[in-house]
N, C-alpha and C. Protein backbone atom coordinates (compact mmCIF):
# COMPACT_ATOMS: atom_id res chain seq x y z
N UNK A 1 114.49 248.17 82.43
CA UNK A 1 114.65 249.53 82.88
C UNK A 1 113.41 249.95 83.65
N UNK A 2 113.41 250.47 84.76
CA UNK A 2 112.70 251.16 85.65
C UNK A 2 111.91 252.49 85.39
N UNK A 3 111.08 252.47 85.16
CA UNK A 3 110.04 253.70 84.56
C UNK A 3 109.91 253.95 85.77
N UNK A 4 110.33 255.49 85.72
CA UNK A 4 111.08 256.56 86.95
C UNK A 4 109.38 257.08 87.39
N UNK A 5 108.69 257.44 86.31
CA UNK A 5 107.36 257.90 87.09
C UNK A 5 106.65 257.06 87.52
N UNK A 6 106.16 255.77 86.59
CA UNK A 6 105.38 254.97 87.68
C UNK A 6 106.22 254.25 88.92
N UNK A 7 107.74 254.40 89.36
CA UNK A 7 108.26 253.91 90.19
C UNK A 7 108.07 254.99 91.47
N UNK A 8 108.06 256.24 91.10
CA UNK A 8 107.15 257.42 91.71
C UNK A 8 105.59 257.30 92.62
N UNK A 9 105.37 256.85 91.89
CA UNK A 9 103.41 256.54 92.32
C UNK A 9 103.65 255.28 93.30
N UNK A 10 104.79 254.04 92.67
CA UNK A 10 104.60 253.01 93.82
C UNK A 10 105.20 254.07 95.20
N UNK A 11 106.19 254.65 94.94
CA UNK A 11 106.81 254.95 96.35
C UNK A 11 105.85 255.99 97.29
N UNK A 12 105.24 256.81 96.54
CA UNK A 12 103.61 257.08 96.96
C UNK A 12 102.89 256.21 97.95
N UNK A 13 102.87 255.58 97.20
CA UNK A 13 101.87 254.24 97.53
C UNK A 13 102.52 253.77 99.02
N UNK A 14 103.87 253.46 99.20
CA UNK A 14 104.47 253.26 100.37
C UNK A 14 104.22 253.69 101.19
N UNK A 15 104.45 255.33 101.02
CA UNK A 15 104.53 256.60 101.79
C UNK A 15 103.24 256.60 102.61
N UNK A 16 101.92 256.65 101.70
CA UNK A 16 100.71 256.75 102.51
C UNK A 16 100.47 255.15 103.15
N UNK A 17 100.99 254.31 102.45
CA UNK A 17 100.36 252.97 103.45
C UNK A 17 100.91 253.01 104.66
N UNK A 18 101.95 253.39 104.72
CA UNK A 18 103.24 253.36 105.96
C UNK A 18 102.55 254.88 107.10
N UNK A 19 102.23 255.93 105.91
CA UNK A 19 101.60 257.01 106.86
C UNK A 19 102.63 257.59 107.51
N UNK A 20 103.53 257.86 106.17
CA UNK A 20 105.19 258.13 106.38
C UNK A 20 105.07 259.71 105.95
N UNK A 21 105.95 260.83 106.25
CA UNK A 21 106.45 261.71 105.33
C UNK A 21 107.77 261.33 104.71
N UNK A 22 107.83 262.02 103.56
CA UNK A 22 109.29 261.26 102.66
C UNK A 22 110.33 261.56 103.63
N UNK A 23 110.52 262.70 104.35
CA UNK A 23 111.50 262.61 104.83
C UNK A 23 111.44 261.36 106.18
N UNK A 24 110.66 261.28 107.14
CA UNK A 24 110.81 260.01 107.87
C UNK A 24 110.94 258.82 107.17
N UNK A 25 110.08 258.37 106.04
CA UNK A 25 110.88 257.27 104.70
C UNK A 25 112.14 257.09 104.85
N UNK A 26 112.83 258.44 104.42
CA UNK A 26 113.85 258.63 103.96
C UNK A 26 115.02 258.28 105.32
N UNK A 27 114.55 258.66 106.55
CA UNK A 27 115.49 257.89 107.68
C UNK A 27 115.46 256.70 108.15
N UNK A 28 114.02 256.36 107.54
CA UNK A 28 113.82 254.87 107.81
C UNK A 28 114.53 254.09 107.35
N UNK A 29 114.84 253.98 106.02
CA UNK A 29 115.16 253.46 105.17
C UNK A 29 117.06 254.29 105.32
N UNK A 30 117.58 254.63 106.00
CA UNK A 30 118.89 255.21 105.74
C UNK A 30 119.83 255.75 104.50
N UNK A 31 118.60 256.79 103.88
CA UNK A 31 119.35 257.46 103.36
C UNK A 31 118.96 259.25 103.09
N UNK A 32 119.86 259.73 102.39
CA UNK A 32 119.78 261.69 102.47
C UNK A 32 118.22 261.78 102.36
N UNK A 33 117.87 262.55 103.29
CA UNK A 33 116.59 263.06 102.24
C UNK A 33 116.49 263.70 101.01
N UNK A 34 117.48 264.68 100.67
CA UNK A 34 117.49 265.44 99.63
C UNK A 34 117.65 264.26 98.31
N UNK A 35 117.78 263.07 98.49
CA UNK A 35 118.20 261.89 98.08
C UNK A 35 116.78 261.63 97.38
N UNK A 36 115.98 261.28 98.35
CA UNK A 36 114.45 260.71 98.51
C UNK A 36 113.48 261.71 97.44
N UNK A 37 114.15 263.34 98.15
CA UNK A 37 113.27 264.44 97.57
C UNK A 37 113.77 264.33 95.85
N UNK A 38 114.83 264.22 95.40
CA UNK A 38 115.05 264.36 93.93
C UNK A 38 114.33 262.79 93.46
N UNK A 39 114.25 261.79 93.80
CA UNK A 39 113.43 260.82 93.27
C UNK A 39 112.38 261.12 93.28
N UNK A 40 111.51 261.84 94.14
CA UNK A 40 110.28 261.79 93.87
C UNK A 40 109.96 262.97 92.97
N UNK A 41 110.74 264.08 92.97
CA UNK A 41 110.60 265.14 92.29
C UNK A 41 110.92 264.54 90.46
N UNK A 42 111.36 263.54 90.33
CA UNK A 42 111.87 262.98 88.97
C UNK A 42 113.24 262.95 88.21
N UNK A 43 114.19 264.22 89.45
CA UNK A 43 115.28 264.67 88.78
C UNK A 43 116.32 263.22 88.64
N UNK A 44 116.27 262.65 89.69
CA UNK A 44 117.32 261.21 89.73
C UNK A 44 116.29 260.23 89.72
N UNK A 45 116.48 259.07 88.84
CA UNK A 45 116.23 257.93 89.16
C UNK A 45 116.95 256.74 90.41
N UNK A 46 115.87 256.00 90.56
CA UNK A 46 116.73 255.19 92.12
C UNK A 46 117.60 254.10 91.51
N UNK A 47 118.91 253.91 92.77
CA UNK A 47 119.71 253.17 92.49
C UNK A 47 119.27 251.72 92.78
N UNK A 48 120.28 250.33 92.80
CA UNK A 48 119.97 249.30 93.25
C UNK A 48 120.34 249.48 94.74
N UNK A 49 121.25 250.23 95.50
CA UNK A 49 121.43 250.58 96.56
C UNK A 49 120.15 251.25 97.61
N UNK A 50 119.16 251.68 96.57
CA UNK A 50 118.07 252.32 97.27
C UNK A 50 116.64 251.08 97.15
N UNK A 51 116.71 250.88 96.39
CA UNK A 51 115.48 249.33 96.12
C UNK A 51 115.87 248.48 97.65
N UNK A 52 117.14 247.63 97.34
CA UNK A 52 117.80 247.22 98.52
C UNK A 52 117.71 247.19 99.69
N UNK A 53 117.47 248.88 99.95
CA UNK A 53 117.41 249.35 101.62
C UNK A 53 115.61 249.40 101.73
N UNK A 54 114.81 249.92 100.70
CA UNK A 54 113.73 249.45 100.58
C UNK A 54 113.00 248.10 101.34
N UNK A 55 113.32 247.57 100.45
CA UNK A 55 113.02 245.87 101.00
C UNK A 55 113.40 244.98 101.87
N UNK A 56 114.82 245.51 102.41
CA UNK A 56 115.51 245.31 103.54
C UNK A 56 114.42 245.58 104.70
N UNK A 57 113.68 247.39 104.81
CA UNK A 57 113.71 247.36 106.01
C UNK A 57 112.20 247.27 106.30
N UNK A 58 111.59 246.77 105.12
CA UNK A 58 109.89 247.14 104.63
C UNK A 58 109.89 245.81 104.06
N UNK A 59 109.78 244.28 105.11
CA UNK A 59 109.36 243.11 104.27
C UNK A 59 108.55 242.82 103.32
N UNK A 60 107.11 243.80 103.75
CA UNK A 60 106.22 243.89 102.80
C UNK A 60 105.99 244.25 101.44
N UNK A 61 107.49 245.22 100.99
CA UNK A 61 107.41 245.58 99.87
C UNK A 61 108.13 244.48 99.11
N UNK A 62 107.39 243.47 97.89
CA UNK A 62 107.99 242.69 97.01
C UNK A 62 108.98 243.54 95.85
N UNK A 63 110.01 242.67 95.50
CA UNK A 63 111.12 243.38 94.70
C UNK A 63 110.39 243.63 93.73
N UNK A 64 109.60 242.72 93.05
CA UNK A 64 109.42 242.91 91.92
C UNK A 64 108.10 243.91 91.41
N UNK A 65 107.33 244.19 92.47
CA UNK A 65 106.36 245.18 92.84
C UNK A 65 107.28 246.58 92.44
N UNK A 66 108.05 246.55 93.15
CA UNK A 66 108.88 248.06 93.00
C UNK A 66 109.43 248.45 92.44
N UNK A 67 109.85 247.33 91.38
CA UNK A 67 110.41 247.76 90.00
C UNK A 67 109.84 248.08 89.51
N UNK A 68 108.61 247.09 88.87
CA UNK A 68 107.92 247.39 87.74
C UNK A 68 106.21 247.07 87.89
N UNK A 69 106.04 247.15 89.25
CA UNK A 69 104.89 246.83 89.79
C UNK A 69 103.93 245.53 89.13
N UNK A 70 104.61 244.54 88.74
CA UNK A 70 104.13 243.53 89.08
C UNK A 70 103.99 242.66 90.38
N UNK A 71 103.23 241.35 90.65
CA UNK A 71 103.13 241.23 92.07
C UNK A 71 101.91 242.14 92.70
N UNK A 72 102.32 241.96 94.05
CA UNK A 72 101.55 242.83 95.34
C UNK A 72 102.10 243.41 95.78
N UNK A 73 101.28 244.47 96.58
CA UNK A 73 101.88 245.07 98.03
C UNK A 73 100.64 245.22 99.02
N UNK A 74 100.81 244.91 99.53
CA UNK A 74 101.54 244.28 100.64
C UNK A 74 101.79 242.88 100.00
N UNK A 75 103.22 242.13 99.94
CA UNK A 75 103.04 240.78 99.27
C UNK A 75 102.68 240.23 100.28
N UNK A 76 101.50 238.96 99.69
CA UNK A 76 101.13 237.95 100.54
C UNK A 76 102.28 236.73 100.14
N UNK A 77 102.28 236.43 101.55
CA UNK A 77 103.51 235.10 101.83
C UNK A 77 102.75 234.45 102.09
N UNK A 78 103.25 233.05 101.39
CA UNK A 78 102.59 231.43 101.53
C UNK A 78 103.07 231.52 102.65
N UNK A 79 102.25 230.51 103.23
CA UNK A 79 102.20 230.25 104.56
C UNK A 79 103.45 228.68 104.78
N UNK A 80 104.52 228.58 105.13
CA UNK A 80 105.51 227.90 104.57
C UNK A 80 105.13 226.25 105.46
N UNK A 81 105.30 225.33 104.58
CA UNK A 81 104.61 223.94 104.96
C UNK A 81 105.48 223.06 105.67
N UNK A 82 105.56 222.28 107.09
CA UNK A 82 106.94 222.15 107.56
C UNK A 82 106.96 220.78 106.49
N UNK A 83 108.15 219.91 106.50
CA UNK A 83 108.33 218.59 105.90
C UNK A 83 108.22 217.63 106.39
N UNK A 84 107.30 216.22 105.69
CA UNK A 84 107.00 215.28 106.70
C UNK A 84 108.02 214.67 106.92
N UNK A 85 107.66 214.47 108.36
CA UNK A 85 109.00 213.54 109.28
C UNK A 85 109.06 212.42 108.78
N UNK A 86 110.45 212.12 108.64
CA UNK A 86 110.82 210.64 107.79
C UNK A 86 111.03 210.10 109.30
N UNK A 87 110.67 208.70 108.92
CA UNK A 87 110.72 207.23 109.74
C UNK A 87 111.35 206.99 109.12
N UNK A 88 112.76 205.87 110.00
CA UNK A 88 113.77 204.88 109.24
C UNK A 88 112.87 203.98 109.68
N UNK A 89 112.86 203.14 108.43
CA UNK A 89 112.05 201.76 108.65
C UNK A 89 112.54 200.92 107.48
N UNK A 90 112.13 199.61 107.89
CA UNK A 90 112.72 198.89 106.42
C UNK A 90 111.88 198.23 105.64
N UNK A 91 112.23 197.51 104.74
CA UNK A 91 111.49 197.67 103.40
C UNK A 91 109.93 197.14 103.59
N UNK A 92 110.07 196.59 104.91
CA UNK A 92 108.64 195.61 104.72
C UNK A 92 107.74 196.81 105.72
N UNK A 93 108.26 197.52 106.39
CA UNK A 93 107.38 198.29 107.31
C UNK A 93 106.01 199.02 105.96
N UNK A 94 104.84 198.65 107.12
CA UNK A 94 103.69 199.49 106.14
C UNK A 94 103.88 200.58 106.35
N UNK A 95 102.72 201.77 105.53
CA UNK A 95 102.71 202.93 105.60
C UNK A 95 101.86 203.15 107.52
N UNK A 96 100.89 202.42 107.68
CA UNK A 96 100.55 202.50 109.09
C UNK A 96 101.51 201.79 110.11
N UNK A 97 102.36 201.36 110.01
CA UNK A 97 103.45 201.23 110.93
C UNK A 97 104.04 202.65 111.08
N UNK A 98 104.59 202.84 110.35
CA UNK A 98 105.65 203.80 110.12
C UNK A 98 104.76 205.19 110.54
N UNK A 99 103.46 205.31 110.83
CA UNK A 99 102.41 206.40 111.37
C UNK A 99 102.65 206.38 113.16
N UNK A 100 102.47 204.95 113.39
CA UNK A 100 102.39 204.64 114.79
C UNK A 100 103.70 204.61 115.52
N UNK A 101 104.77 204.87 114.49
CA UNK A 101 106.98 204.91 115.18
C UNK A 101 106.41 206.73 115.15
N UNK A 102 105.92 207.35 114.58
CA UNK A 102 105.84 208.62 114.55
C UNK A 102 105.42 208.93 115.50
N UNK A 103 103.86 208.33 116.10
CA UNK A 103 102.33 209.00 117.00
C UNK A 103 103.39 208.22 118.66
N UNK A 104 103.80 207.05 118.64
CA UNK A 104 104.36 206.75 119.95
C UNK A 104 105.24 206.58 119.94
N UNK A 105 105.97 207.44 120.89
CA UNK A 105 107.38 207.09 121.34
C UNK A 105 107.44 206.33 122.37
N UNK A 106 108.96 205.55 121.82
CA UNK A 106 109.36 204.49 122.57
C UNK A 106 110.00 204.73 124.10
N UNK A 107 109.54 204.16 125.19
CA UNK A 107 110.29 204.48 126.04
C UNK A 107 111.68 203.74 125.85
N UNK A 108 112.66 204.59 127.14
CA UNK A 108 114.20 204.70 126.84
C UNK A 108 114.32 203.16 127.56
N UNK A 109 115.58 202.18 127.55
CA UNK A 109 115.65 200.79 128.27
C UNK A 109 116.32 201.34 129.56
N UNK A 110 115.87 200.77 130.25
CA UNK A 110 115.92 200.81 131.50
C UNK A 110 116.65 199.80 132.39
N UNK A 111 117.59 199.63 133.20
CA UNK A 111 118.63 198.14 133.74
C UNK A 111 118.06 197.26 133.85
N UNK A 112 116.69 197.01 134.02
CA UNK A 112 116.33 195.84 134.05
C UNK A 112 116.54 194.95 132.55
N UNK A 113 116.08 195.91 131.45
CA UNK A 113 116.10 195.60 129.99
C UNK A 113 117.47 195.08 129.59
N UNK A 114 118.04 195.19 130.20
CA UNK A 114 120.12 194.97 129.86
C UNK A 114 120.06 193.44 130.03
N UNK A 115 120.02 192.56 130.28
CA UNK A 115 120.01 191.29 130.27
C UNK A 115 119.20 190.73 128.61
N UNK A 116 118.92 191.62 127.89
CA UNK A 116 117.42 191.71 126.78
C UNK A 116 118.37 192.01 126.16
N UNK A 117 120.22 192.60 126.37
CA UNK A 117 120.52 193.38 124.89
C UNK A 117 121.49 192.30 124.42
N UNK A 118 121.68 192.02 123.39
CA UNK A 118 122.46 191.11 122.74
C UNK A 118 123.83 191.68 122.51
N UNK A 119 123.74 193.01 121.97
CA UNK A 119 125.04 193.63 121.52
C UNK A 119 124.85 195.10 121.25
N UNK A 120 125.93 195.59 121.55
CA UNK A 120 126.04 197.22 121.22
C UNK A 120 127.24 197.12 120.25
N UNK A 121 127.48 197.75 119.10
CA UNK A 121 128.34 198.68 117.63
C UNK A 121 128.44 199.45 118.32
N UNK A 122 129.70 200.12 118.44
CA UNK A 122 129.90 201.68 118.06
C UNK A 122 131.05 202.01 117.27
N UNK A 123 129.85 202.53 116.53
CA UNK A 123 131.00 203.60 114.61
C UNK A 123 131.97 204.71 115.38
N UNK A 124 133.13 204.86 114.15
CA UNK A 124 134.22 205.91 114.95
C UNK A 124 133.94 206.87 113.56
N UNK A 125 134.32 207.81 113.17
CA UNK A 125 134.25 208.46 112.54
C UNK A 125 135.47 207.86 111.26
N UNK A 126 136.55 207.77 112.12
CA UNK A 126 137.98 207.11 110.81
C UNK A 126 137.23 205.53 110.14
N UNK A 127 135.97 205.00 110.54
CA UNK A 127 135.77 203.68 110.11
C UNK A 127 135.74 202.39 110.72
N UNK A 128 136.81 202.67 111.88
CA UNK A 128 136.79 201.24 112.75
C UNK A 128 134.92 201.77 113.34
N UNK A 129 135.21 200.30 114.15
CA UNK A 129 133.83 200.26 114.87
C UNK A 129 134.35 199.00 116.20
N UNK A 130 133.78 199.25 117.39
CA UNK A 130 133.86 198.11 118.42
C UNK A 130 132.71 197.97 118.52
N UNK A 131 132.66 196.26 118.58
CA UNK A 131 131.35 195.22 119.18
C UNK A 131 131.84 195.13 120.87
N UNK A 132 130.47 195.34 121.08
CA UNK A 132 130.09 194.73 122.90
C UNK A 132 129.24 193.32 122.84
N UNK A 133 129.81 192.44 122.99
CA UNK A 133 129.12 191.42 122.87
C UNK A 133 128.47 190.61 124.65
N UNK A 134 127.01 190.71 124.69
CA UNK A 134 126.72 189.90 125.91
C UNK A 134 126.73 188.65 125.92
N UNK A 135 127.97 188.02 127.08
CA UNK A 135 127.66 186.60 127.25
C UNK A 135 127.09 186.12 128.28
């Protein structure tokens, strides 16, 4: 349950970081003012409909800050880590092989290289497959 006064002081807290009046809050965020004004006055407590539009339109405010003010505000976001690029390689490739299929790319074959290809597969989606075989 949401303790209506200290949920009061965070929305305070909004108000002046933002350098909002409740009523511009209150359009920011799309809803009545007279809405905004009885929450802060204490008469209504806020809905999940109003948290919602909160955090919706104010990334910075963490959910769980505004419930029950745990967390931050402004929340700090990890800085998100991309994933290392997988190499297909097979079982014997080293870990520094598989660095250097990453750091250089291969150039594309070129007509001269076509006398060099032995065979082309191509997979169908239903399972068959045709061989091109060079003789």
């Amino acid at each position: 349950m949401v303790n209506t006064d200290d949920f009061i002081k965070r929305l305070e807290i909004l108000l002046e970081y933002y350098g909002l009046s409740a009523s511009a809050f209150a359009d920011s965020i799309g809803v009545q003012r007279s809405s905004l004004s009885h929450l802060l006055s204490g008469r209504n407590k806020p809905s999940l409909d109003f948290i919602l539009k909160i955090i919706a339109y104010y990334p910075e405010v963490d959910l769980y800050w505004i419930l029950n003010g745990k967390g931050e505000f402004p929340k700090q976001e990890l800085t998100p880590v991309p994933p290392p690029t997988v190499v297909a390689s097979d079982l014997f490739t080293t870990p520094e092989e598989s660095v250097e299929a990453v750091s250089e790319p291969k150039p594309y074959l070129s007509l001269k290289d076509a006398d060099e290809i032995e065979r082309i597969v191509i997979f169908f989606k239903n399972g068959t497959f045709k061989e091109y075989i060079q003789k």
